[in-house]
Protein backbone atom coordinates (compact mmCIF):
# COMPACT_ATOMS: atom_id res chain seq x y z
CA UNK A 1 0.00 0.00 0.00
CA UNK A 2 1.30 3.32 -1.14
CA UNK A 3 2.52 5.64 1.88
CA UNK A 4 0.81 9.26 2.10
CA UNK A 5 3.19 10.71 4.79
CA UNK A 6 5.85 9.05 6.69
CA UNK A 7 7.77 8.91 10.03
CA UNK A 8 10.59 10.31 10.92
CA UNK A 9 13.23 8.92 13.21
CA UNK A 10 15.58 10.78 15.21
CA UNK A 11 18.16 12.11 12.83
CA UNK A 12 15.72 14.01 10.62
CA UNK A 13 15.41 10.70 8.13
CA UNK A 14 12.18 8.35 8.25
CA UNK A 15 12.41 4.50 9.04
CA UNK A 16 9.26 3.90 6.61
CA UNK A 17 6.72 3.22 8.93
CA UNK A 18 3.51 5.35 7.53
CA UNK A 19 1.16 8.04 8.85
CA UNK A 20 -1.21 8.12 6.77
CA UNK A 21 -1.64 5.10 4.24
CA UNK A 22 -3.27 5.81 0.44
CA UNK A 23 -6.79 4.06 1.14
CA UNK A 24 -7.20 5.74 5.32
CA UNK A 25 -6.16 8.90 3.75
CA UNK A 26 -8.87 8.88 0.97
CA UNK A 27 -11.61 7.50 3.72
CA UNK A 28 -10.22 10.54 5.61
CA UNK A 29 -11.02 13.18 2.91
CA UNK A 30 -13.95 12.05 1.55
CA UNK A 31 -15.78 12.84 5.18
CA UNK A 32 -14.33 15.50 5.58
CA UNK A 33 -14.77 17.23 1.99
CA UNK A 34 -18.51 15.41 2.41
CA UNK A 35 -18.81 17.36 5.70
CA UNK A 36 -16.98 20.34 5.15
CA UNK A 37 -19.23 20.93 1.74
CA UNK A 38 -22.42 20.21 4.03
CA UNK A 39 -21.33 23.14 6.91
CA UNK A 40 -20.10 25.02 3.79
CA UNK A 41 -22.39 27.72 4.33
CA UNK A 42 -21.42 28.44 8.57
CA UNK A 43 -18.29 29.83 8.70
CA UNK A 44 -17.72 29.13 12.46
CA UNK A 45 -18.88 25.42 12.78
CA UNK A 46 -16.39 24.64 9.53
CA UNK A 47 -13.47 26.30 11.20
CA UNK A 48 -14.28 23.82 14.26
CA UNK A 49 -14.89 21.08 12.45
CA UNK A 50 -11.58 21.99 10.14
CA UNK A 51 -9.73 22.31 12.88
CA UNK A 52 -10.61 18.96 14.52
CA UNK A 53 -9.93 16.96 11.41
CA UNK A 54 -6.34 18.95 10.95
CA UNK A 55 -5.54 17.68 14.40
CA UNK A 56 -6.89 13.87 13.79
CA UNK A 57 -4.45 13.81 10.52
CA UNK A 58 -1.65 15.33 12.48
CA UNK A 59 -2.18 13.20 15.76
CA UNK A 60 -2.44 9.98 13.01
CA UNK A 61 1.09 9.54 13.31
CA UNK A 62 1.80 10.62 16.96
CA UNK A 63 -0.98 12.49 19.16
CA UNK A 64 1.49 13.64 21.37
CA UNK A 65 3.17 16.27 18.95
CA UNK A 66 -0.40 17.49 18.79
CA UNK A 67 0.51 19.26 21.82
CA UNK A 68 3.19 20.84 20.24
CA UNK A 69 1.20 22.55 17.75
CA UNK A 70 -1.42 23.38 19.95
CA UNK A 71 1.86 25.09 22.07
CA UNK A 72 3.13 26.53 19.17
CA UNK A 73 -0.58 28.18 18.54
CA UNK A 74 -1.20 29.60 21.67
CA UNK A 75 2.45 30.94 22.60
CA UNK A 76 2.50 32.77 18.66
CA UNK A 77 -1.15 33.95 19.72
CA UNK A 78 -0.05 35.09 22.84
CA UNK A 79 3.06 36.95 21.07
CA UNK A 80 0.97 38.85 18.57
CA UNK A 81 -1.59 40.31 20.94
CA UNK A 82 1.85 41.61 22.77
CA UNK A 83 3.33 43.09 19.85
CA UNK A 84 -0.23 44.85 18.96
CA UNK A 85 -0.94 46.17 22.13
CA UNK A 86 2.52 47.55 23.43
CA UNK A 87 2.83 51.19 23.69
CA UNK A 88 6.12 51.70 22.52
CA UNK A 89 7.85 50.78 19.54
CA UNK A 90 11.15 48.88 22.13
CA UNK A 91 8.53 46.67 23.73
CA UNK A 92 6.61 45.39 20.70
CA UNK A 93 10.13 45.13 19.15
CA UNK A 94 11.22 43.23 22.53
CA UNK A 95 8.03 40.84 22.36
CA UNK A 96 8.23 40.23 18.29
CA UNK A 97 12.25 39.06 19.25
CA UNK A 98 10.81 36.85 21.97
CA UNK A 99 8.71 35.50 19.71
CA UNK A 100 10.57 34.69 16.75
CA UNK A 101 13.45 33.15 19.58
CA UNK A 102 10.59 30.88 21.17
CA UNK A 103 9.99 29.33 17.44
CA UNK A 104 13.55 29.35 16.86
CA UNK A 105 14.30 27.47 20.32
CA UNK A 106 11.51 25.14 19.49
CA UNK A 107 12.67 24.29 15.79
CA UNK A 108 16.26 24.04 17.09
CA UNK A 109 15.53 21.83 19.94
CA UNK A 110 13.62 19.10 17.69
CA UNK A 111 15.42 19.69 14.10
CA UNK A 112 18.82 20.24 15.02
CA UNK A 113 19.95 18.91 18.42
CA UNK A 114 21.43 15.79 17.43
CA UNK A 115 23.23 17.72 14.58
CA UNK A 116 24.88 20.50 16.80
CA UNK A 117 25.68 17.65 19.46
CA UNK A 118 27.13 15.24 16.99
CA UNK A 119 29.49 18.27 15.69
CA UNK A 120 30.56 19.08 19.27
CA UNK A 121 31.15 15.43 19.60
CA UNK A 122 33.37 14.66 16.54
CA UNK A 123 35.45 18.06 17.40
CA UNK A 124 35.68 17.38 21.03
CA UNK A 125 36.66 13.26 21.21
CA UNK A 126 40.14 13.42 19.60
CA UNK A 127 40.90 15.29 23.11
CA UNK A 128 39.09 13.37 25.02
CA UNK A 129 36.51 15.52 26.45
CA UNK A 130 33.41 14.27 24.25
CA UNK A 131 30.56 14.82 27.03
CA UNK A 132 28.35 11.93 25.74
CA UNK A 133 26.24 12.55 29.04
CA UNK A 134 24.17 15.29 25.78
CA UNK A 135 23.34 12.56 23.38
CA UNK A 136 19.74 11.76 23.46
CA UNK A 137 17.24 10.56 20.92
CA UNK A 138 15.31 13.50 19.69
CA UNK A 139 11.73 12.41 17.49
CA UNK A 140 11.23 15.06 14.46
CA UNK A 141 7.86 16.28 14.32
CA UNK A 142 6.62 16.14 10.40
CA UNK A 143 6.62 19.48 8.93
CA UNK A 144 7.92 21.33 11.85
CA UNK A 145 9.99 23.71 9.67
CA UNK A 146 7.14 24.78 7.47
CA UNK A 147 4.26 25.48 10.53
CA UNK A 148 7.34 27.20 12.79
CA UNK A 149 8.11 29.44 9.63
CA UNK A 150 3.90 30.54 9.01
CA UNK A 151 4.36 31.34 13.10
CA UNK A 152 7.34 33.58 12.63
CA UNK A 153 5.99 35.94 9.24
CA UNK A 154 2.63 35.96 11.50
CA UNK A 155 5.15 37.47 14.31
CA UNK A 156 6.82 39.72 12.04
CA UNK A 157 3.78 40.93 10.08
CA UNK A 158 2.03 42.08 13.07
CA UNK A 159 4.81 43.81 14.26
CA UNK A 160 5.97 45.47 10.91
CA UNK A 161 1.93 46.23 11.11
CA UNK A 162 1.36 44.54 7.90
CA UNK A 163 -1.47 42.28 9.45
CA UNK A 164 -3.57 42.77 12.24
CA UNK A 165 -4.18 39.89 15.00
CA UNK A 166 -6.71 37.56 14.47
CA UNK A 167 -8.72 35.66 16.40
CA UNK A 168 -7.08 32.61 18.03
CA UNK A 169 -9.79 30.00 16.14
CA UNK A 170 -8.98 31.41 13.15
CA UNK A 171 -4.62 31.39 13.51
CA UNK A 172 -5.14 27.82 14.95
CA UNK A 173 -6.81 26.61 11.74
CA UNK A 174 -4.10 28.56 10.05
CA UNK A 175 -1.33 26.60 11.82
CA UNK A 176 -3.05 23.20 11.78
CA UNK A 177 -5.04 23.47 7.90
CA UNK A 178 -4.13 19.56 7.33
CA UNK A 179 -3.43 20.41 2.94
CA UNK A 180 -0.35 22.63 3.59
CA UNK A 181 0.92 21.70 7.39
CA UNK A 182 3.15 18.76 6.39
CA UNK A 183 5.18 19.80 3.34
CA UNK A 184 3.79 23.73 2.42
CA UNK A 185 3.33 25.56 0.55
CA UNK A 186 4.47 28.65 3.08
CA UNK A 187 0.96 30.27 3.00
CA UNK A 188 1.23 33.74 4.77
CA UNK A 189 -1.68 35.01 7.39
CA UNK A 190 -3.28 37.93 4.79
CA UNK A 191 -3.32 35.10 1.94
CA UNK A 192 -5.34 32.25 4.03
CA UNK A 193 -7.42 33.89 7.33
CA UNK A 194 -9.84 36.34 4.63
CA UNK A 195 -10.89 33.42 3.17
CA UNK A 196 -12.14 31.63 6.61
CA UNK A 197 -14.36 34.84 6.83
CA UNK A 198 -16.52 33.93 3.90
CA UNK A 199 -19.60 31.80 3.37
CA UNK A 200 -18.83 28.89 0.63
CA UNK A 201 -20.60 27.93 -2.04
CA UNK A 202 -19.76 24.09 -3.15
CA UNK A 203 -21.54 25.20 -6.63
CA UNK A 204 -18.84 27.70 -6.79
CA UNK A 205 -16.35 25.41 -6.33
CA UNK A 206 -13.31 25.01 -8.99
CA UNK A 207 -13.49 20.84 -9.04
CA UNK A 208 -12.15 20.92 -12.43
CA UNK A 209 -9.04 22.61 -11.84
CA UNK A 210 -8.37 20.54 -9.13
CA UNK A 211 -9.02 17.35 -10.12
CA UNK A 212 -6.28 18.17 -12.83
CA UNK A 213 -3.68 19.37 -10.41
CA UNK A 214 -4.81 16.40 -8.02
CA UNK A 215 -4.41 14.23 -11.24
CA UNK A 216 -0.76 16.03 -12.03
CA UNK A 217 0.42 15.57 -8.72
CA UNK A 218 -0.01 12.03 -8.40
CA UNK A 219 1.25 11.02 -11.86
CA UNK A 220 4.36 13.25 -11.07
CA UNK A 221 4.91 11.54 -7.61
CA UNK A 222 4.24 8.05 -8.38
CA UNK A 223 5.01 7.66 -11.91
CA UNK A 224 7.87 9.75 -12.50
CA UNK A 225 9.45 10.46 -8.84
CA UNK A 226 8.92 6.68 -7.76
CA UNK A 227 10.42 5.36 -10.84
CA UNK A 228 13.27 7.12 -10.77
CA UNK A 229 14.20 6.90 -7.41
CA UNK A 230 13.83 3.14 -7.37
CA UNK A 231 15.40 2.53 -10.80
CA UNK A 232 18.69 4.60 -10.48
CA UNK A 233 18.72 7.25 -7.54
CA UNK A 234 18.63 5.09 -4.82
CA UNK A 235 20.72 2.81 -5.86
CA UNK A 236 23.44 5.06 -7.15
CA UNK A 237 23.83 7.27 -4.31
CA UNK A 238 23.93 4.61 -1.72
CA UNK A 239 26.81 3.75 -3.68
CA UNK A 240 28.55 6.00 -5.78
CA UNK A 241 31.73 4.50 -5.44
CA UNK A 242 30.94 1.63 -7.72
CA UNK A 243 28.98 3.86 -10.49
CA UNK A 244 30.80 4.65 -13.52
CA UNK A 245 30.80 8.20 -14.48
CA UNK A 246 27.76 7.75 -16.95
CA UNK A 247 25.46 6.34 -14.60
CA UNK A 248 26.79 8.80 -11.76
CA UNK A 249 25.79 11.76 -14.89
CA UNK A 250 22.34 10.18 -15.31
CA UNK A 251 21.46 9.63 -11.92
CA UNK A 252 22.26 13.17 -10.75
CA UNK A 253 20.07 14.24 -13.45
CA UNK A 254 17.54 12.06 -12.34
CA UNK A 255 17.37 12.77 -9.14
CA UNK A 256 17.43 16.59 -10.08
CA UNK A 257 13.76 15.87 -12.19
CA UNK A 258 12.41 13.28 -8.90
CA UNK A 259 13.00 16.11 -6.74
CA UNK A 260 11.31 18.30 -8.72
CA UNK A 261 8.26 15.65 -9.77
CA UNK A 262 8.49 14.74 -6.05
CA UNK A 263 8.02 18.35 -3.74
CA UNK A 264 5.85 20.28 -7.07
CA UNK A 265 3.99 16.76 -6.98
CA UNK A 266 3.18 17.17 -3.24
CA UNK A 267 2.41 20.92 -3.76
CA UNK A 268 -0.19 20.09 -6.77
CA UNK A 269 -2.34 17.54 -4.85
CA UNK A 270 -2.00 20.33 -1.38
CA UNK A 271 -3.50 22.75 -3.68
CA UNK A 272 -5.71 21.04 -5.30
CA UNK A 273 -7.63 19.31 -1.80
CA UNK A 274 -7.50 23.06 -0.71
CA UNK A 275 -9.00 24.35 -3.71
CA UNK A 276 -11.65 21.65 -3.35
CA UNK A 277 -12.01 22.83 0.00
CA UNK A 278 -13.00 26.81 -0.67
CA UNK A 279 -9.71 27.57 -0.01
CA UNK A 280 -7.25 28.95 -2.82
CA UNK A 281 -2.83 28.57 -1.72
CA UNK A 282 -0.36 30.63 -3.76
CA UNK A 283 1.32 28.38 -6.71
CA UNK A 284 5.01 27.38 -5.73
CA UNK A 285 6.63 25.93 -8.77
CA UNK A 286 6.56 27.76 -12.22
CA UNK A 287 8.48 26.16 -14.20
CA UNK A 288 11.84 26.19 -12.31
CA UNK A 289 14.38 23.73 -14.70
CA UNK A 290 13.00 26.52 -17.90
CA UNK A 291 14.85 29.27 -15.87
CA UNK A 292 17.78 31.17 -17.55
CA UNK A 293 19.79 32.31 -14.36
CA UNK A 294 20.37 30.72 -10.86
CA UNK A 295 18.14 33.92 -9.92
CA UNK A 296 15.28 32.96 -12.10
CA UNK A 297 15.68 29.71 -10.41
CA UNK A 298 14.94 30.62 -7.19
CA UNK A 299 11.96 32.50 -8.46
CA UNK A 300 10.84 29.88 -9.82
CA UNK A 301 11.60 26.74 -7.40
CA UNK A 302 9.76 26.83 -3.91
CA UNK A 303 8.76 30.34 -4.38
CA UNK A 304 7.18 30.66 -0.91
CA UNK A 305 9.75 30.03 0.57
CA UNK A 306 12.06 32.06 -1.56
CA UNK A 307 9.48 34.91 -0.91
CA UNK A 308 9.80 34.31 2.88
CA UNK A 309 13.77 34.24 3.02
CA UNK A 310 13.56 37.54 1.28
CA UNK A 311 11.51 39.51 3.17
CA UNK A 312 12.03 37.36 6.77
CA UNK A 313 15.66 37.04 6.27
CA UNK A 314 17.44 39.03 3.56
CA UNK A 315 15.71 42.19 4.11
CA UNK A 316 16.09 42.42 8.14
CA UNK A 317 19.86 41.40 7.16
CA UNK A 318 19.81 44.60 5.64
CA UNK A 319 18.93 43.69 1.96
CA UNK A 320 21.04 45.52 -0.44
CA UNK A 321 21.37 48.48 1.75
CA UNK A 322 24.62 48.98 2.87
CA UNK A 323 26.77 48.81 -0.26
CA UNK A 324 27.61 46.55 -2.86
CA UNK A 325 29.68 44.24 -0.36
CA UNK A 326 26.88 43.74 2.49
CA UNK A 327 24.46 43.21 -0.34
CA UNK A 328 26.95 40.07 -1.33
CA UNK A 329 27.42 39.41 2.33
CA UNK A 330 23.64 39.14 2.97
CA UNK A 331 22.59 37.15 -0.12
CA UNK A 332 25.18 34.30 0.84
CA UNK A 333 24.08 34.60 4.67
CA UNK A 334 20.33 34.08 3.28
CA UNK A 335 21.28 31.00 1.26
CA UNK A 336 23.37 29.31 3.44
CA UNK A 337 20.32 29.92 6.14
CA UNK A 338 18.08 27.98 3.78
CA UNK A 339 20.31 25.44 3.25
CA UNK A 340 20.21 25.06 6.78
CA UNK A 341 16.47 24.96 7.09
CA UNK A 342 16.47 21.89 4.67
CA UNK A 343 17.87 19.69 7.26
CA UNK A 344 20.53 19.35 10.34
CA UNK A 345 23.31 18.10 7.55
CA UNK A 346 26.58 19.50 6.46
CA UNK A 347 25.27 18.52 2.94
CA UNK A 348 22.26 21.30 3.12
CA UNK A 349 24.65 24.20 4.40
CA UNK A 350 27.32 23.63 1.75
CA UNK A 351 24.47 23.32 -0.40
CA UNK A 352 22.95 27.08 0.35
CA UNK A 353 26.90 28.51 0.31
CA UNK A 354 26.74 26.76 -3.34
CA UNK A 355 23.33 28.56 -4.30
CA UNK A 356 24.33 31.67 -2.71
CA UNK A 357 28.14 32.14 -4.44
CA UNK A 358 26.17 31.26 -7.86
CA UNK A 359 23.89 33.82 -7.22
CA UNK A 360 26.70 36.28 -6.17
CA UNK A 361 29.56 35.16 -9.24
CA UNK A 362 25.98 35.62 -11.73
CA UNK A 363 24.88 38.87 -10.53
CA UNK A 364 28.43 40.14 -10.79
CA UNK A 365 29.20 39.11 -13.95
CA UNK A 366 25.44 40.94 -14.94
CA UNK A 367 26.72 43.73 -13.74
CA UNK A 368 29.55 44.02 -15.35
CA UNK A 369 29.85 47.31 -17.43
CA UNK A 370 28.49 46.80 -20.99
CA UNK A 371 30.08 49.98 -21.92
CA UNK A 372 33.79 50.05 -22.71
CA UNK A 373 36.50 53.81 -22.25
CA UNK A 374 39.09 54.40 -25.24
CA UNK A 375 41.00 57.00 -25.99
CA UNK A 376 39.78 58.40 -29.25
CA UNK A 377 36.09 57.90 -28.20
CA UNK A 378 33.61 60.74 -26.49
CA UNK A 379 34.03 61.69 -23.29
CA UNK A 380 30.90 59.69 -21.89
CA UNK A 381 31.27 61.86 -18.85
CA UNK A 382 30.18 64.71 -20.29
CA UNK A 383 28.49 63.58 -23.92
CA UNK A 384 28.06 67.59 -24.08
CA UNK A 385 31.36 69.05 -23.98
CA UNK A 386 32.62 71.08 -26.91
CA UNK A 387 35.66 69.74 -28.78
CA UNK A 388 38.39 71.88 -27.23
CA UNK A 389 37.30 70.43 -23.88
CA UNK A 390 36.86 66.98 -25.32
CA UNK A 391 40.80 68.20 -26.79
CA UNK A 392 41.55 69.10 -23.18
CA UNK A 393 40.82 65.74 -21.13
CA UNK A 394 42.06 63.77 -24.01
CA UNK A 395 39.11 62.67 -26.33
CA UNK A 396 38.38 63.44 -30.00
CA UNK A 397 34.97 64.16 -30.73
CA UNK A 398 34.10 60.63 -32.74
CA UNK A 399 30.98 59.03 -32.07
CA UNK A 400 30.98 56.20 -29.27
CA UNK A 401 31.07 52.38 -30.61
CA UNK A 402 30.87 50.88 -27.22
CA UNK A 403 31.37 47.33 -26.59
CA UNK A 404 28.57 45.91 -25.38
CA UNK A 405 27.97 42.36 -23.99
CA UNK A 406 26.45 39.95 -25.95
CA UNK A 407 23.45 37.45 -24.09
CA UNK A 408 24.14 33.95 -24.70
CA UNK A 409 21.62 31.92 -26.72
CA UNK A 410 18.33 31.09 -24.31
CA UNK A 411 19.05 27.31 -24.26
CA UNK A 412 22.71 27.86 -23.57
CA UNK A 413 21.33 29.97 -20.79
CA UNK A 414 19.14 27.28 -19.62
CA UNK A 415 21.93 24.50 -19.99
CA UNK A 416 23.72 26.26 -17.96
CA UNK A 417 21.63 26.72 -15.12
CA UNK A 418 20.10 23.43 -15.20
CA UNK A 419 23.65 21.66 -14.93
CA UNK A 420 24.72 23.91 -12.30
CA UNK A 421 21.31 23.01 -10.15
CA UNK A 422 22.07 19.71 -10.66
CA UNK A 423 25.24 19.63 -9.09
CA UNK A 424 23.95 21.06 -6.30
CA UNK A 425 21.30 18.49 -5.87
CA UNK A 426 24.53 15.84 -5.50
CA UNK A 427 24.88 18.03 -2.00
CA UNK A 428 21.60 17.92 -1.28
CA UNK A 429 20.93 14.04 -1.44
CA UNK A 430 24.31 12.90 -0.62
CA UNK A 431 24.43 11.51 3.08
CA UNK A 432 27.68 12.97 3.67
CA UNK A 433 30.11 15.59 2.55
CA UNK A 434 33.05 12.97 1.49
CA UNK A 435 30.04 11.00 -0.43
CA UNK A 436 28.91 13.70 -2.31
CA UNK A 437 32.70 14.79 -3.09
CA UNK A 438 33.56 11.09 -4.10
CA UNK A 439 30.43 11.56 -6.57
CA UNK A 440 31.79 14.94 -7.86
CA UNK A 441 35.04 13.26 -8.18
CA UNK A 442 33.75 9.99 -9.79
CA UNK A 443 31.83 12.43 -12.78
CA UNK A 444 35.06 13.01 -14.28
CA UNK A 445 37.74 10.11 -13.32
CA UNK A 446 35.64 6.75 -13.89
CA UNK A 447 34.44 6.17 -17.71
CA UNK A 448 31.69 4.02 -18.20
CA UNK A 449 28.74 3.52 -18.91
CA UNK A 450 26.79 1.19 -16.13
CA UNK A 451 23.84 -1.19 -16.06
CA UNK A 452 21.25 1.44 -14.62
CA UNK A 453 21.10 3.96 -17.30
CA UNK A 454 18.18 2.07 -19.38
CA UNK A 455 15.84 3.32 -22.11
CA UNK A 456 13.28 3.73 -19.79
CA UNK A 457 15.18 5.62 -17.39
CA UNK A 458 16.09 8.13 -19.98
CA UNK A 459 12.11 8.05 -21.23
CA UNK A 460 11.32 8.78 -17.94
CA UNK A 461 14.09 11.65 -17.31
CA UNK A 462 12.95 13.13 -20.43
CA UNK A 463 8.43 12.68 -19.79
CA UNK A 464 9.64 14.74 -16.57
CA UNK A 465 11.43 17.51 -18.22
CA UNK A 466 9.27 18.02 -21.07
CA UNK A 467 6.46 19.58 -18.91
CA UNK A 468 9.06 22.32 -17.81
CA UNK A 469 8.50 24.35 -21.83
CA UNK A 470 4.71 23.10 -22.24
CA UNK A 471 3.11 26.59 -22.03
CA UNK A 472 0.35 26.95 -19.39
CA UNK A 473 -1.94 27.76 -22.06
CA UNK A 474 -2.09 23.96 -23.09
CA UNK A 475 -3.21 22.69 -19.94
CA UNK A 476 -5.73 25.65 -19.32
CA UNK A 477 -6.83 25.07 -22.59
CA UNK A 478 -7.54 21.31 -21.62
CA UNK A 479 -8.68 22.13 -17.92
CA UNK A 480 -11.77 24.07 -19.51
CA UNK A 481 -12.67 21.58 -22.44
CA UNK A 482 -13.06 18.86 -19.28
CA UNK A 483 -15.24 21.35 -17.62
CA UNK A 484 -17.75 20.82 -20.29
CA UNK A 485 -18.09 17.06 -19.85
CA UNK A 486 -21.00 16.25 -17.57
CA UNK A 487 -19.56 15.33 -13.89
CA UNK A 488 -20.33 11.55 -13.82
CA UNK A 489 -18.13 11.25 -16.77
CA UNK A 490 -15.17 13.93 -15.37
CA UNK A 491 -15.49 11.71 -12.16
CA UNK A 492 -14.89 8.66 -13.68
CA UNK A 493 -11.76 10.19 -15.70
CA UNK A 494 -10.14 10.88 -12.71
CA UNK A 495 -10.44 7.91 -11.08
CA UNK A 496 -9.59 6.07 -13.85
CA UNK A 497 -6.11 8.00 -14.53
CA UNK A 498 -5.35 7.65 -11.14
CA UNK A 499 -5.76 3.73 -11.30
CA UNK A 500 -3.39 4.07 -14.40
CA UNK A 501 -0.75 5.76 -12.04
CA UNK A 502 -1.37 3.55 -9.30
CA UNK A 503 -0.65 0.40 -11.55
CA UNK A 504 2.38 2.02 -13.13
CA UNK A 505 4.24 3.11 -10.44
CA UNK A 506 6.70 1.39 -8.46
CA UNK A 507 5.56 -1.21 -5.80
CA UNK A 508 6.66 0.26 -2.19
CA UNK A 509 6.58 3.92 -3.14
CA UNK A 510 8.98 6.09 -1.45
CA UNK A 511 7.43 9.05 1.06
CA UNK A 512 7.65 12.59 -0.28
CA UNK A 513 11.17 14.02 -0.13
CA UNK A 514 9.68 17.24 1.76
CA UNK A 515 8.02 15.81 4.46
CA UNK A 516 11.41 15.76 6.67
CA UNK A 517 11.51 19.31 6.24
């Protein structure tokens, strides 16, 4: 039976043991779309009953990290009404730093313990002072990282009085809403608490448009992520050393599209339930391996959280205020910081340092003068100066043939930027630093070609990437010819094609990559 969400063990990983199977989660939905559709029309008994059923899929896995988020919900409440009521600008500043701290403390404690104390341990035992007396076994709650970070803009937003509080029934189904609490999207407080406020109308409902993301999501997750993962990922990466380079080439590349197929995947069927549900999240992929720079990237890849390291992160760091050198200095801090958030890894921090150099060595080179001084040319300084003071500084009155830089060819562009992504990805899924330097390494000193790189593999690779260029267009244009077709038939479409991706996916399918997050 295919795995909806997983559980995590102790070191941020998941032993495979499942929250929420396939068939309970579908039983699950079905009341609670049946019920949610039949209260549609009283906004205060379908925040209760919303709130009940987030909580029940939550507590599936463990009830006890219910109390967490219930914690989590009343301290951030708590916070808010501090930071909106204090009469001076130091204590609301004072209480919106105790805030943010509290979720930090909380995140750090339950994300990153084991990784600080395992650092302190390795640095520490060669002298023999290793103080073992600190290692415990620390349980990861899912999707910690993604409520912690609504709690904090919530924080911030009230204080920067860009939201005002809202009431604590409302913020709780906010924290807990069961679509986006696992594995995002980042849904901000002014994008998800007006719509709680309004009466719903099922008849109003966009079914169409989500059955096809629904219907995207899954074939992207099971058919294409699943696949590649168990034909060629896995295997390759738990070990590289015995891949030649081919296979480690393909692989990397394959794991760059079931990444992609994978989190987007997830993000499709989260918006798609909401949508069903009256409630409409902010897209978070947009194409992301079509981009032409490492910046275009990021505003394409996860863009709510790229949107929330900006403004939560960058910008307090002081943005691009403060010279060209800070601005450098910040956008490297702010990468490295969500490498970090990925998981408690060496891998994930050298990962952000990667993204955020790239983005530095890119915007540099951009910025490099198109505009070339020679002698003989106008004095661009002053394109009005007579020719005696042209004469006088050294410049002949000749008209200006500056040398200007010429843009590389759009697929060269994109060539680019997809191959230096994917190396970055061999960070991101190695389980170690020396591992994913050995695969580096491997790419260019062992020739071969290897048993896993098979027609289908490279069928499936290339199914994944072709969706990147389809324009949206196509599939709009196909989302509103279905809406046409009466609903027994629509309903019976959709089950169908998810039968179809049921039977062609992998047997044992993998959890989604972004629930550990």
């Amino acid at each position: 039976m295919r795995p909806w969400m997983p559980v995590a063990d102790g070191r941020g990983g998941f032993n495979g043991a499942v929250l929420f199977p396939t068939m309970t989660f579908a039983i699950f939905f079905a009341i609670v779309l049946g019920v949610s559709w039949r209260i549609a029309d009283r906004p205060l008994a379908w925040r209760w009953f919303v709130l009940a059923a987030s909580y029940v899929f939550y507590g599936w896995w463990d009830a006890r990290f219910c109390l967490l988020i219930a914690g989590s919900t009343l301290i951030n409440h708590l916070v808010v009404n501090l930071v909106a009521r204090a009469r001076t600008d130091r204590a609301a500043r004072v209480s919106m730093i105790v805030g943010v701290g509290a979720n930090l403390v909380v995140l750090g404690f339950f994300k990153y313990y084991g990784f600080f104390v395992d650092s302190l341990l390795q640095i520490l035992e060669p002298v023999g002072l290793a103080p073992t007396a600190l290692l415990i076994k620390v349980g990861l709650p899912v999707g910690i990282s993604f409520f912690t970070f609504c709690a904090i803009s919530y924080v911030v937003d009230v204080y920067r009085q860009e939201q005002e509080p809202i009431a604590l029934l409302d913020f709780a189904v906010y924290l807990s809403f069961f679509p986006h609490l696992v594995a995002g999207p980042i849904v901000r407080v002014s994008e998800f608490e007006p719509q709680l406020r309004r009466r719903r109308n099922r008849e109003r409902v966009d079914a169409v448009r989500a059955a096809r993301l629904i219907c995207r999501g899954m074939f992207k997750k099971v058919v294409i992520a699943n696949y590649l993962a168990t034909a060629i990922v896995d295997p390759v990466f738990a070990s590289p050393g015995q891949s030649p380079n081919l296979e480690l080439a393909v692989a990397a590349v394959a794991y760059a599209v079931q990444i992609y197929a994978d989190f987007s995947g997830y993000t499709d069927m989260a918006i798609g339930i909401a949508l069903l549900m009256g409630i409409r999240f902010p897209d978070n992929f947009d194409q992301p391996y079509s981009a032409t720079s490492i910046q275009d990237f990021w505003r394409r890849w996860h863009m709510t959280l790229s949107r929330w390291l900006r403004d939560y992160v960058y910008i307090p760091l002081g943005g691009n205020r403060g010279g060209e050198r800070a601005e450098m200095r910040n956008l490297v801090a702010t990468m490295a910081i969500g490498g970090l958030w990925h998981g408690a890894n060496w891998t994930f921090v050298v990962w952000g340092f990667y993204h955020g150099f790239g983005l530095v060595a890119e915007r540099k080179w951009r910025e490099r003068t198109p505009r070339s001084w020679r002698r003989g040319a106008i004095d661009l300084r002053n394109p009005d100066a007579d020719d005696d003071t042209a004469a006088a500084d050294g410049y002949t009155r000749v008209m200006a043939r500056p040398t200007v830089r010429p843009e590389p060819n759009v697929w060269v562009s994109r060539a680019a930027v997809f191959a230096f992504v994917t190396v970055g990805w061999v960070f991101f899924r190695a389980v170690d630093l020396p591992t994913a330097i050995g695969y580096l390494v491997g790419l260019v000193t062992r020739w071969g070609v290897g048993d896993l790189v098979t027609p289908l593999v490279l069928v499936t690779i290339v199914v994944g990437m072709v969706g990147q260029f389809v324009p949206r267009r196509v599939g709009d244009a196909l989302e509103y010819r279905a809406s046409h077709l009466p609903p027994v038939l629509l309903g019976i479409g959709v089950g169908l094609f998810l039968v179809v991706c049921n039977l062609l996916g992998p047997v044992g399918v993998a959890p989604f990559i972004y629930f550990q997050f």
